[in-house]
C-alpha atoms as a PDB file:
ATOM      1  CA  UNK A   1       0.000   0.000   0.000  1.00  0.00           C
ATOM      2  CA  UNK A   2       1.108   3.518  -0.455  1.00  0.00           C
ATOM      3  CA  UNK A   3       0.422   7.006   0.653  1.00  0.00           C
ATOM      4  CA  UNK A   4       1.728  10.251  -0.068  1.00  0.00           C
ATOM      5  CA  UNK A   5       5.023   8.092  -1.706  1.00  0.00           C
ATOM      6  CA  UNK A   6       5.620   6.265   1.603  1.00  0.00           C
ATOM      7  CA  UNK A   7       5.183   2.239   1.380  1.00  0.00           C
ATOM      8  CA  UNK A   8       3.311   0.583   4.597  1.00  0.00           C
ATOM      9  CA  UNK A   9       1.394  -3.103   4.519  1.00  0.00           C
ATOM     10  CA  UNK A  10      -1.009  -4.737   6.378  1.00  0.00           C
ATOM     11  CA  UNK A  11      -0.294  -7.125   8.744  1.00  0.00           C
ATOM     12  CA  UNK A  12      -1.928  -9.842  11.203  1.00  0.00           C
ATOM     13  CA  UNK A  13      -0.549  -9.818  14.841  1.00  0.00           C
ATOM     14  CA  UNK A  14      -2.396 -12.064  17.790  1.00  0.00           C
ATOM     15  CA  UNK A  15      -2.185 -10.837  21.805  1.00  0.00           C
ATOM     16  CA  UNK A  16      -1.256 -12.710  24.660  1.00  0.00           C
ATOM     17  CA  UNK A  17      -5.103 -14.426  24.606  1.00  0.00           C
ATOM     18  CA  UNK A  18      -4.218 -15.795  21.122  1.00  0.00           C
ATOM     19  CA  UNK A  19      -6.654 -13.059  19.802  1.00  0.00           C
ATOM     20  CA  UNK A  20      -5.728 -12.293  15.751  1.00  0.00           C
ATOM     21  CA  UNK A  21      -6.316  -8.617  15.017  1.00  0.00           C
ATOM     22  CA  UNK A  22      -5.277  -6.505  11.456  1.00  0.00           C
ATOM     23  CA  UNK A  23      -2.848  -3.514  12.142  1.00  0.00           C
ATOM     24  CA  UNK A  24      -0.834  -1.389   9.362  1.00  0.00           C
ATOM     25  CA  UNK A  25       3.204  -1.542   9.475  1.00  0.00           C
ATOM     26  CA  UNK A  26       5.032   1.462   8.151  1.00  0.00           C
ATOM     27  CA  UNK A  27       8.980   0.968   7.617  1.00  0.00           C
ATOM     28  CA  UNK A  28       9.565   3.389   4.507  1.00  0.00           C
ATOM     29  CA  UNK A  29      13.266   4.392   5.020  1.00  0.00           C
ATOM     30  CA  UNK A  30      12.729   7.695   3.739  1.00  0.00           C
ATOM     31  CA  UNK A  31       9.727   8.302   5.837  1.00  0.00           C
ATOM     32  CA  UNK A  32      11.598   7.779   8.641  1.00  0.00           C
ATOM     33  CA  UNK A  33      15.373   8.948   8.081  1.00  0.00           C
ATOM     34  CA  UNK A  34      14.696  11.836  10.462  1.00  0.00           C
ATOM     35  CA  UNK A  35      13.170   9.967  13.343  1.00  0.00           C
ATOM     36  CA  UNK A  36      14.942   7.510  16.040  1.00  0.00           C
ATOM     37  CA  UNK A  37      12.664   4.471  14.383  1.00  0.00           C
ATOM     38  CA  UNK A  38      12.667   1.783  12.316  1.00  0.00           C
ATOM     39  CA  UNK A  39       9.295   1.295  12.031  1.00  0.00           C
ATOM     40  CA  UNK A  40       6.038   1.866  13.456  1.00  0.00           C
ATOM     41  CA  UNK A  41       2.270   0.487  13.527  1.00  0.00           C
ATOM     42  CA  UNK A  42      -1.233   1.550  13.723  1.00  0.00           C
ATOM     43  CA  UNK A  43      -4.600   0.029  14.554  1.00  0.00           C
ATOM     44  CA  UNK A  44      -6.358   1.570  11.196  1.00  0.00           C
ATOM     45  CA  UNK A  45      -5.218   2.442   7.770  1.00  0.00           C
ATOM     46  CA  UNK A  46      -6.845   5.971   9.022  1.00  0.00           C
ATOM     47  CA  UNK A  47      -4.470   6.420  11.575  1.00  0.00           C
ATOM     48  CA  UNK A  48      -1.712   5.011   9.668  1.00  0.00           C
ATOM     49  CA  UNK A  49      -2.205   7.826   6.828  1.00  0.00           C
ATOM     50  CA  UNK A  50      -2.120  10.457  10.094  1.00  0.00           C
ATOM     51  CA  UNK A  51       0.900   9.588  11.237  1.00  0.00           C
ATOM     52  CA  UNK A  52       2.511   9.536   8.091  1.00  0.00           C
ATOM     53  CA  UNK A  53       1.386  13.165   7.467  1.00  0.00           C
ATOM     54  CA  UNK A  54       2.621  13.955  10.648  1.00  0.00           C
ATOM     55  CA  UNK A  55       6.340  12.993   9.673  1.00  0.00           C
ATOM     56  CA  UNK A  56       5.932  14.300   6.476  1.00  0.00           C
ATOM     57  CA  UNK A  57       4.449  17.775   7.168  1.00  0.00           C
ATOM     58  CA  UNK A  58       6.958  18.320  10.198  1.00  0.00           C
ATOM     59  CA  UNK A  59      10.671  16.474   9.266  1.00  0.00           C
ATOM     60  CA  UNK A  60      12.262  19.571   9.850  1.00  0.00           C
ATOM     61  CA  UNK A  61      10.571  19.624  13.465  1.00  0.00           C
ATOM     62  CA  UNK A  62      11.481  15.303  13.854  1.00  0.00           C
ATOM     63  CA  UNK A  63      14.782  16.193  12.509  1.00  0.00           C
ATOM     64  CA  UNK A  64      15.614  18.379  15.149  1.00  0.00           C
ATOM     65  CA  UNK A  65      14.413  16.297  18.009  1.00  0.00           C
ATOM     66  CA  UNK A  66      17.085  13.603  16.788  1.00  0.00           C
ATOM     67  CA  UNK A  67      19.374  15.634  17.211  1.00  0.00           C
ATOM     68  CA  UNK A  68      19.016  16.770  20.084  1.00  0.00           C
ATOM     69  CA  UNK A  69      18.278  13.163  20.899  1.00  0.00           C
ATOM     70  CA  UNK A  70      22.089  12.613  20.093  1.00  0.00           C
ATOM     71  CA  UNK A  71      22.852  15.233  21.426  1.00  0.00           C
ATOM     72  CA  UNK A  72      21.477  14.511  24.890  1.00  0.00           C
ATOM     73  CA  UNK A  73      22.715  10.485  25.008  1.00  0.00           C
ATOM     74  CA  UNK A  74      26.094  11.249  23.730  1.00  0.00           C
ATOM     75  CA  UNK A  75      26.248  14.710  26.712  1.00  0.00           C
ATOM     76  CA  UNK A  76      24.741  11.966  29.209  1.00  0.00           C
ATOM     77  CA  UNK A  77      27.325   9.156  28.145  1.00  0.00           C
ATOM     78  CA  UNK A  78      30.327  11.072  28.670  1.00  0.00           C
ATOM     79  CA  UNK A  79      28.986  12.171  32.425  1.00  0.00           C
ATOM     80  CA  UNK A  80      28.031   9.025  33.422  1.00  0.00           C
ATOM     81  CA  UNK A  81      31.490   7.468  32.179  1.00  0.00           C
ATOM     82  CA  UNK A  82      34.336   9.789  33.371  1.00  0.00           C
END
């Protein structure tokens, strides 16, 4: 399936009571190149559109929150290590 140029696919997962349910798997690499993540999921091809306008209409904004991400893990490595 695709949306806006970013690839995601349905998928079947089943809970801890061996319940199966349908939820949407997004791991487009250039959907997510400014995030922390690899992939993510939704409950509804709705939602799944949502949240792929979300990282679309604000990469600048997920961009900057990985690096300061870095920024943050590599200031709180080099405390906690010397």
């Amino acid at each position: 399936m695709e949306y806006r140029g970013c690839f995601y696919k349905e998928i079947q997962v089943t809970n801890y009571r061996n319940e199966s349910a349908t939820m949407f798997k997004c791991s487009d690499v250039a959907l997510l190149e400014c995030t922390d993540i690899t992939f993510f999921t939704k409950f509804s091809e709705k939602r799944m559109k949502e949240s792929i306008d979300e990282y679309l209409d604000n990469a600048a904004y997920y961009m900057n929150l990985k690096k300061l991400t870095y920024k943050a893990t590599k200031e709180f490595l080099q405390t906690k290590y010397d």
